[in-house]
Protein backbone atom coordinates (compact mmCIF):
# COMPACT_ATOMS: atom_id res chain seq x y z
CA UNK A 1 65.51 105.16 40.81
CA UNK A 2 66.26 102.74 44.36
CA UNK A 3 65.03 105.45 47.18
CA UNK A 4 68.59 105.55 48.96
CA UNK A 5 69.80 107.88 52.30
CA UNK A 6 72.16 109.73 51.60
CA UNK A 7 75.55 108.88 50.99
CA UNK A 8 77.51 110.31 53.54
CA UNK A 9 74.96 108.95 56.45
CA UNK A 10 75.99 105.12 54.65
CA UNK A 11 80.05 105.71 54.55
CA UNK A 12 79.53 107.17 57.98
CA UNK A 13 77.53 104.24 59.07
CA UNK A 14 80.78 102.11 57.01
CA UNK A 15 83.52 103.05 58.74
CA UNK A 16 82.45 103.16 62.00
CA UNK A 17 80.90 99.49 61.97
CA UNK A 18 84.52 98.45 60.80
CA UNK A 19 86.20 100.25 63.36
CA UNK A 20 83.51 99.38 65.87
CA UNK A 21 84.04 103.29 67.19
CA UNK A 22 82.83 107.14 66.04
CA UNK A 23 86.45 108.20 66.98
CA UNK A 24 88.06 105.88 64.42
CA UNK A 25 85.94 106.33 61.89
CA UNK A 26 86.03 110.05 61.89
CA UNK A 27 90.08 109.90 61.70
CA UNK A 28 89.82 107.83 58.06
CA UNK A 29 86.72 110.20 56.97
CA UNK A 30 88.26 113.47 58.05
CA UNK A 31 85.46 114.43 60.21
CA UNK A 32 85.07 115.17 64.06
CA UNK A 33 83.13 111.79 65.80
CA UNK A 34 80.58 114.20 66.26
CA UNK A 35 79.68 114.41 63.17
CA UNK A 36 80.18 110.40 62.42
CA UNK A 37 77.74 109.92 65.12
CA UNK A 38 75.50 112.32 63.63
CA UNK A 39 75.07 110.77 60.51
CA UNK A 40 74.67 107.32 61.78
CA UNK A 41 72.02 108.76 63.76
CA UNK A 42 70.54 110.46 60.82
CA UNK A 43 70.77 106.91 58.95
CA UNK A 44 69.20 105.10 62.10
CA UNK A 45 66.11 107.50 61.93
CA UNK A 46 65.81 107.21 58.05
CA UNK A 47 65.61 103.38 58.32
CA UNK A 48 63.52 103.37 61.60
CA UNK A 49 65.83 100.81 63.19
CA UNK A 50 68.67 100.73 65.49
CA UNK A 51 72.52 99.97 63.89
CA UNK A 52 74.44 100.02 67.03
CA UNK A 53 74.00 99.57 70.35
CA UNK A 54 75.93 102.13 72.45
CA UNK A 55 77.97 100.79 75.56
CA UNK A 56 79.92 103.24 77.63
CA UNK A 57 82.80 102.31 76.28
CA UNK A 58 82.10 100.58 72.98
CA UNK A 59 80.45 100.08 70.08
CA UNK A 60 78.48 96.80 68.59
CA UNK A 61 76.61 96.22 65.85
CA UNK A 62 72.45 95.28 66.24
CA UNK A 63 71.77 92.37 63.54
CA UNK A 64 70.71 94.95 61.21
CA UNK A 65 74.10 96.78 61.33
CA UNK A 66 75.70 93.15 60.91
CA UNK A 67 73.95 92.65 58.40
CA UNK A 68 74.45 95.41 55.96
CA UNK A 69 77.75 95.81 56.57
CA UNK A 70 79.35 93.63 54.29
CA UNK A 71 77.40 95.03 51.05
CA UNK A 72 78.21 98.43 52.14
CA UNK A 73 81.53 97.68 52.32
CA UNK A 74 81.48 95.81 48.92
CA UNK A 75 80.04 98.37 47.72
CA UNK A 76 81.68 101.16 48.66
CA UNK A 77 85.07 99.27 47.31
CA UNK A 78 82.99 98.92 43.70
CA UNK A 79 82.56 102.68 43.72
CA UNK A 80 85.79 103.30 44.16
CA UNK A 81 87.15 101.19 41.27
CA UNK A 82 84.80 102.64 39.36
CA UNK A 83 85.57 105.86 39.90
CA UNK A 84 89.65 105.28 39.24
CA UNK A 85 88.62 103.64 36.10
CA UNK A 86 86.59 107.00 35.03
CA UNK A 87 90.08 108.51 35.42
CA UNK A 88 92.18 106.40 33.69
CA UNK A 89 89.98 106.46 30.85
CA UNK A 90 89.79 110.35 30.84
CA UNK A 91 92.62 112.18 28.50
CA UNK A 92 96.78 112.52 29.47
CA UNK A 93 95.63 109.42 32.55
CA UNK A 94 97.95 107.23 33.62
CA UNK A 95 98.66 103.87 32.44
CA UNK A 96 98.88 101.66 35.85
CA UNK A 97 100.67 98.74 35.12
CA UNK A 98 100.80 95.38 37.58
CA UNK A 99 103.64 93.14 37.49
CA UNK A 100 106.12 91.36 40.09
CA UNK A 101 108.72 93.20 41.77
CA UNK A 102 111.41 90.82 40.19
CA UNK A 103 109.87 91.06 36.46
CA UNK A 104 109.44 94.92 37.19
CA UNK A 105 113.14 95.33 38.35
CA UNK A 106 114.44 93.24 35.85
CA UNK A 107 112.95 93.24 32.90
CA UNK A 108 110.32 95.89 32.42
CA UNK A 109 112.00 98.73 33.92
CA UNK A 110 115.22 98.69 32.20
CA UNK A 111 112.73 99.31 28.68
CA UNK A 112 110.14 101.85 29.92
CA UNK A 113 112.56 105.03 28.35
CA UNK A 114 112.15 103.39 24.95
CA UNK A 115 108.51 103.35 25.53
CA UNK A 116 108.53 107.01 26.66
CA UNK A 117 111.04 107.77 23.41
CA UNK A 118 108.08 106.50 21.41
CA UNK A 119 104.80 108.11 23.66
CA UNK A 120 105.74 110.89 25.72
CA UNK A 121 102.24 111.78 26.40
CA UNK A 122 101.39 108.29 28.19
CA UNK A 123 102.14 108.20 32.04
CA UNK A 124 103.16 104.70 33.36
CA UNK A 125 102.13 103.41 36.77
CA UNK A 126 104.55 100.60 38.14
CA UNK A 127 102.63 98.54 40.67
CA UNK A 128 105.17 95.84 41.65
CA UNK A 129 102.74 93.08 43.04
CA UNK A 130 101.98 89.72 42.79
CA UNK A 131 98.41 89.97 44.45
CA UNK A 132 95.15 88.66 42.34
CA UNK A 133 94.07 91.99 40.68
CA UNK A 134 90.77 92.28 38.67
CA UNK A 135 91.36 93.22 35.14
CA UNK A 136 87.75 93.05 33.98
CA UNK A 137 86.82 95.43 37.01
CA UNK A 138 89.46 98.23 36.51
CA UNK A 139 91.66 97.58 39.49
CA UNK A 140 94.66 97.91 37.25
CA UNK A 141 94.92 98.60 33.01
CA UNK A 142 97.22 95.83 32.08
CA UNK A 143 99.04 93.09 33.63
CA UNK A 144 102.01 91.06 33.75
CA UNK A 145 101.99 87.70 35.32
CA UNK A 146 103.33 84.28 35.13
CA UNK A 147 101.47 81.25 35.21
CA UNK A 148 100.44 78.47 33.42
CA UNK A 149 97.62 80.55 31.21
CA UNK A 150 93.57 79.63 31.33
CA UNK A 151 93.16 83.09 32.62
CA UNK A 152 89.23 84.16 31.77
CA UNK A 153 87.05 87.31 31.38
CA UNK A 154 89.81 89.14 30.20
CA UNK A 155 92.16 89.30 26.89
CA UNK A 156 95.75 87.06 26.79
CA UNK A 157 98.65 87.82 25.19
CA UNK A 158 101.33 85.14 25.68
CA UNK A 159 104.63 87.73 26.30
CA UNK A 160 107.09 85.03 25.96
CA UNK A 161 107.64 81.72 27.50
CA UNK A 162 110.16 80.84 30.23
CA UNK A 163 113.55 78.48 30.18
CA UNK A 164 115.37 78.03 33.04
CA UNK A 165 119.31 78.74 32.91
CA UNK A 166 121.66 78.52 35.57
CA UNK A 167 123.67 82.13 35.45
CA UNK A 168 126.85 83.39 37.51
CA UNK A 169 129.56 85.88 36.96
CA UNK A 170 132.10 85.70 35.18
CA UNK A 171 134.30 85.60 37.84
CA UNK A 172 133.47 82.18 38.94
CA UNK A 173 134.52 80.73 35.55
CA UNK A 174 138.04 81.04 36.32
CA UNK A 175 140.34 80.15 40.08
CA UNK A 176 140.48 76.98 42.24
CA UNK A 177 137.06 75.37 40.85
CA UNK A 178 136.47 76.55 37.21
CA UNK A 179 132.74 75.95 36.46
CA UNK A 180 133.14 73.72 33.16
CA UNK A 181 130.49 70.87 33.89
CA UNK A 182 127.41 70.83 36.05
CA UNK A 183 129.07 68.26 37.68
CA UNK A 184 131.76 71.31 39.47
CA UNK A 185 128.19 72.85 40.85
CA UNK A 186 129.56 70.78 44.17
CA UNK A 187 132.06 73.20 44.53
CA UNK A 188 129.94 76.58 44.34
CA UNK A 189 127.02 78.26 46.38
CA UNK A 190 123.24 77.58 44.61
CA UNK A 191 120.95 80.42 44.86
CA UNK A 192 117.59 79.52 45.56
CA UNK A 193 114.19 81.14 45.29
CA UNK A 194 111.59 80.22 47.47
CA UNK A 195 108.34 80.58 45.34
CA UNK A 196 109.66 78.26 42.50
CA UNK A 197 107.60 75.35 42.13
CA UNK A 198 109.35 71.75 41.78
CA UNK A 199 109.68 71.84 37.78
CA UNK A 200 111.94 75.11 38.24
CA UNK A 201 113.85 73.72 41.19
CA UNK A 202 117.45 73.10 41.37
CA UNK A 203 116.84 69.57 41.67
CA UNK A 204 115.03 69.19 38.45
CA UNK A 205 117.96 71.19 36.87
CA UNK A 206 120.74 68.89 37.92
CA UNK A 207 119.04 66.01 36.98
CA UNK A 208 118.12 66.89 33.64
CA UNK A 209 122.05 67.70 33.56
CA UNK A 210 122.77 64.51 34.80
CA UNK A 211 124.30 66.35 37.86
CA UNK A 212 122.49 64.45 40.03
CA UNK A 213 125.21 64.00 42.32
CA UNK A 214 125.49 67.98 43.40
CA UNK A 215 123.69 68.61 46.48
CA UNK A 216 120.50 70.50 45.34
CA UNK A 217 119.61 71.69 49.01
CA UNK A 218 122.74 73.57 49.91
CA UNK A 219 122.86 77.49 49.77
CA UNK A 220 120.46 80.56 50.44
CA UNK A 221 116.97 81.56 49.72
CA UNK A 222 115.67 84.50 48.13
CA UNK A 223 111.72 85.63 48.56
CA UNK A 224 112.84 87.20 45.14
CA UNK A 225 114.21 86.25 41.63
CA UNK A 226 115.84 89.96 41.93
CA UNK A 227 117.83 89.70 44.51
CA UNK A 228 118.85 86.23 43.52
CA UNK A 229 119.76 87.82 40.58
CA UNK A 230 121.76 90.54 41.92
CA UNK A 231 123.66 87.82 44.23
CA UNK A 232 124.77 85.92 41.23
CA UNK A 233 125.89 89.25 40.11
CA UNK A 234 127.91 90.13 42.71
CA UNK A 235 129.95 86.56 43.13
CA UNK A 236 127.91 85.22 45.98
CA UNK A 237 127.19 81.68 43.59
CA UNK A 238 125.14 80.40 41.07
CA UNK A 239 121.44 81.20 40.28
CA UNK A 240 118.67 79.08 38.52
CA UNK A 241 116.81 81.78 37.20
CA UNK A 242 114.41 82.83 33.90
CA UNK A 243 116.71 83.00 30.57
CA UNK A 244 114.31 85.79 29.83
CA UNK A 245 114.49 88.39 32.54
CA UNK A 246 118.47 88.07 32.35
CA UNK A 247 118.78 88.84 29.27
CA UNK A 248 120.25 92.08 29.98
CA UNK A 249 122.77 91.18 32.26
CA UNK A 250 123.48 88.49 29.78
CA UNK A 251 124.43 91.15 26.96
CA UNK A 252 125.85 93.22 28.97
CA UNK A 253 128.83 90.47 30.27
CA UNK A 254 127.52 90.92 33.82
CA UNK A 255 126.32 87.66 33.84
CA UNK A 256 127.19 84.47 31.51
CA UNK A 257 125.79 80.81 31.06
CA UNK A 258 128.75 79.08 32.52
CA UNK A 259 127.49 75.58 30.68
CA UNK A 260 126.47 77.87 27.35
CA UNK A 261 122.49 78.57 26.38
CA UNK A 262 121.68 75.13 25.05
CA UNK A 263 121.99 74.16 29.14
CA UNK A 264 118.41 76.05 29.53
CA UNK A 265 115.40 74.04 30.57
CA UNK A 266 112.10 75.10 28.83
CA UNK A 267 109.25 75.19 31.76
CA UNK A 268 105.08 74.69 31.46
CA UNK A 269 104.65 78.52 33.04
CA UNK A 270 104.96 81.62 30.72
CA UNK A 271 104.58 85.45 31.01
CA UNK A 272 101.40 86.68 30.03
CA UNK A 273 100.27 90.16 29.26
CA UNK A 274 96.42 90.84 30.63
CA UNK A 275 94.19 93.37 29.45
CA UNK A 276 90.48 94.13 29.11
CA UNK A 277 88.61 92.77 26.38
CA UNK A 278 89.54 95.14 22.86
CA UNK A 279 86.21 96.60 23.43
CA UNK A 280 86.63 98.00 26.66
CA UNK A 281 89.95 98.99 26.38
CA UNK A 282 91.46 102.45 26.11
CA UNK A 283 93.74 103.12 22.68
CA UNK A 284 96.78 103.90 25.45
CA UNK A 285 96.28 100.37 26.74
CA UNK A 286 96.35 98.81 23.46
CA UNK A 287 99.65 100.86 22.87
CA UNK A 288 101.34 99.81 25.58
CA UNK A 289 100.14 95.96 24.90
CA UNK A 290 101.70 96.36 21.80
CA UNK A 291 104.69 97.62 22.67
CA UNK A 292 105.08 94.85 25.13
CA UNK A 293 104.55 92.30 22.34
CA UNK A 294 107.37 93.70 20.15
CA UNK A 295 109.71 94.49 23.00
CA UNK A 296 109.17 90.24 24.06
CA UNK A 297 109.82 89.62 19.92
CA UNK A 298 112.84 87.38 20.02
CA UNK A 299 114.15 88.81 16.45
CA UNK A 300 114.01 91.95 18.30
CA UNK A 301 115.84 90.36 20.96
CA UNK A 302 118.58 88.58 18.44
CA UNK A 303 119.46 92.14 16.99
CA UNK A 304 119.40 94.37 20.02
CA UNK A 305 122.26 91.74 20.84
């Protein structure tokens, strides 16, 4: 066993080196900065060395304190993932489940009640995000993201791959400039979304549609595919968006392909599903994977339209 001080002296000591202050430190632990300074006193005496040097109005750290701060704080971070993986492992846990706001909103969401039809006793946990999050390490049980694949240390499933399809409403199929050609795109608002690389871009679009002509600059940006989406939706113009995550609004007449489906552009990047390798996985995670596989099934797809 490592000979360690105790705990609470350490997370004392950890919080008030990031805060550089007792009274700081006891607000996140829930303690009086009495007691922080207590305990980092305590921890001073059990090492034998100074941690901070006291000023009458601040706090800094000696080298020592400088220099076990980052592992303790790393550490501390480790223990906590740990810990939430305990609990998602133990019986009736949640599920958490990382994806993009847009792929949440869109697609995802829409399906989680046939999931729940099918495993009432599994909680889901929608984390819309599209931050780096550590599979292998717990910080989440499964995720969603889109990319072009090589991902490592942790199981891929390939969900489905991506085409890009310019959508609008109905609406703008009919009055003073029918969309019947790419080529009427000059008359009509573009939607745009920012984080689309070059190979989804409008301009790649038009030129594969030998629309080259249509200015691919014009009309507003969107931080997300959603709300591009919803735009299109609503009459504001035309969006360049995955064929995939409108599928819905494609069956349900909201939206149309004003140039028909064979106008969709396959593109390199895909949706992949992300879990922990099959032996460190839960049997809840493995359900939901395979759900997600058969949902993404495009005979599934063909007859749910």
């Amino acid at each position: 066993m490592h000979r360690l001080p105790p705990l609470n002296a350490l997370r004392a000591f950890e919080a008030a080196a990031r805060h550089l202050s007792f009274k700081e430190a006891a607000q996140e632990l829930n303690v009086t900065p009495g007691a922080v300074s207590q305990q980092v006193k305590s921890l001073e005496d059990w090492l034998g060395t100074k941690l901070f040097h006291r000023l009458t109005r601040a706090l800094t750290l000696t080298p020592a304190g400088q220099a076990a701060l980052p592992d303790l704080t790393e550490g501390f971070d480790r223990l906590s993932m740990a810990v939430d993986r305990m609990a998602r492992h133990s019986e009736g846990a949640e599920l958490s489940v990382s994806v993009s706001l847009s792929f949440g909103a869109l697609w995802l969401v829409p399906r989680l009640d046939r999931f729940r039809a099918l495993h009432p006793e599994i909680e889901i946990r929608i984390d819309g995000t599209d931050k780096r999050v550590d599979i292998a390490r717990g910080e989440a049980d499964v995720a969603i993201r889109y990319g072009p694949g090589g991902y490592r240390d942790v199981r891929v499933d390939t969900l489905f791959p991506q085409f890009n399809a310019p959508v609008c409403s109905p609406a703008l199929i009919e009055g003073t400039a029918p969309l019947k050609t790419p080529q009427d795109l000059s008359h009509h608002t573009l939607l745009h979304i920012d984080w689309k690389d070059a190979e989804a871009s409008w301009r790649m679009w038009l030129l594969a549609a030998n629309a080259a002509s249509v200015d691919s600059t014009k009309g507003p940006r969107f931080s997300e595919e959603s709300m591009a989406v919803q735009a299109a939706i609503d009459g504001h113009g035309v969006a360049l968006v995955g064929d995939k995550l409108v599928s819905d609004h494609i069956a349900a007449g909201r939206l149309i392909y004003p140039f028909g489906a064979e106008h969709r552009t396959p593109l390199t990047f895909a949706y992949f599903v992300l879990t922990r390798h099959s032996d460190d996985v839960s049997s809840n995670v493995a359900c939901f994977r395979d759900w997600l596989l058969a949902e993404a099934d495009p005979e599934l797809e063909r007859a749910a339209l």
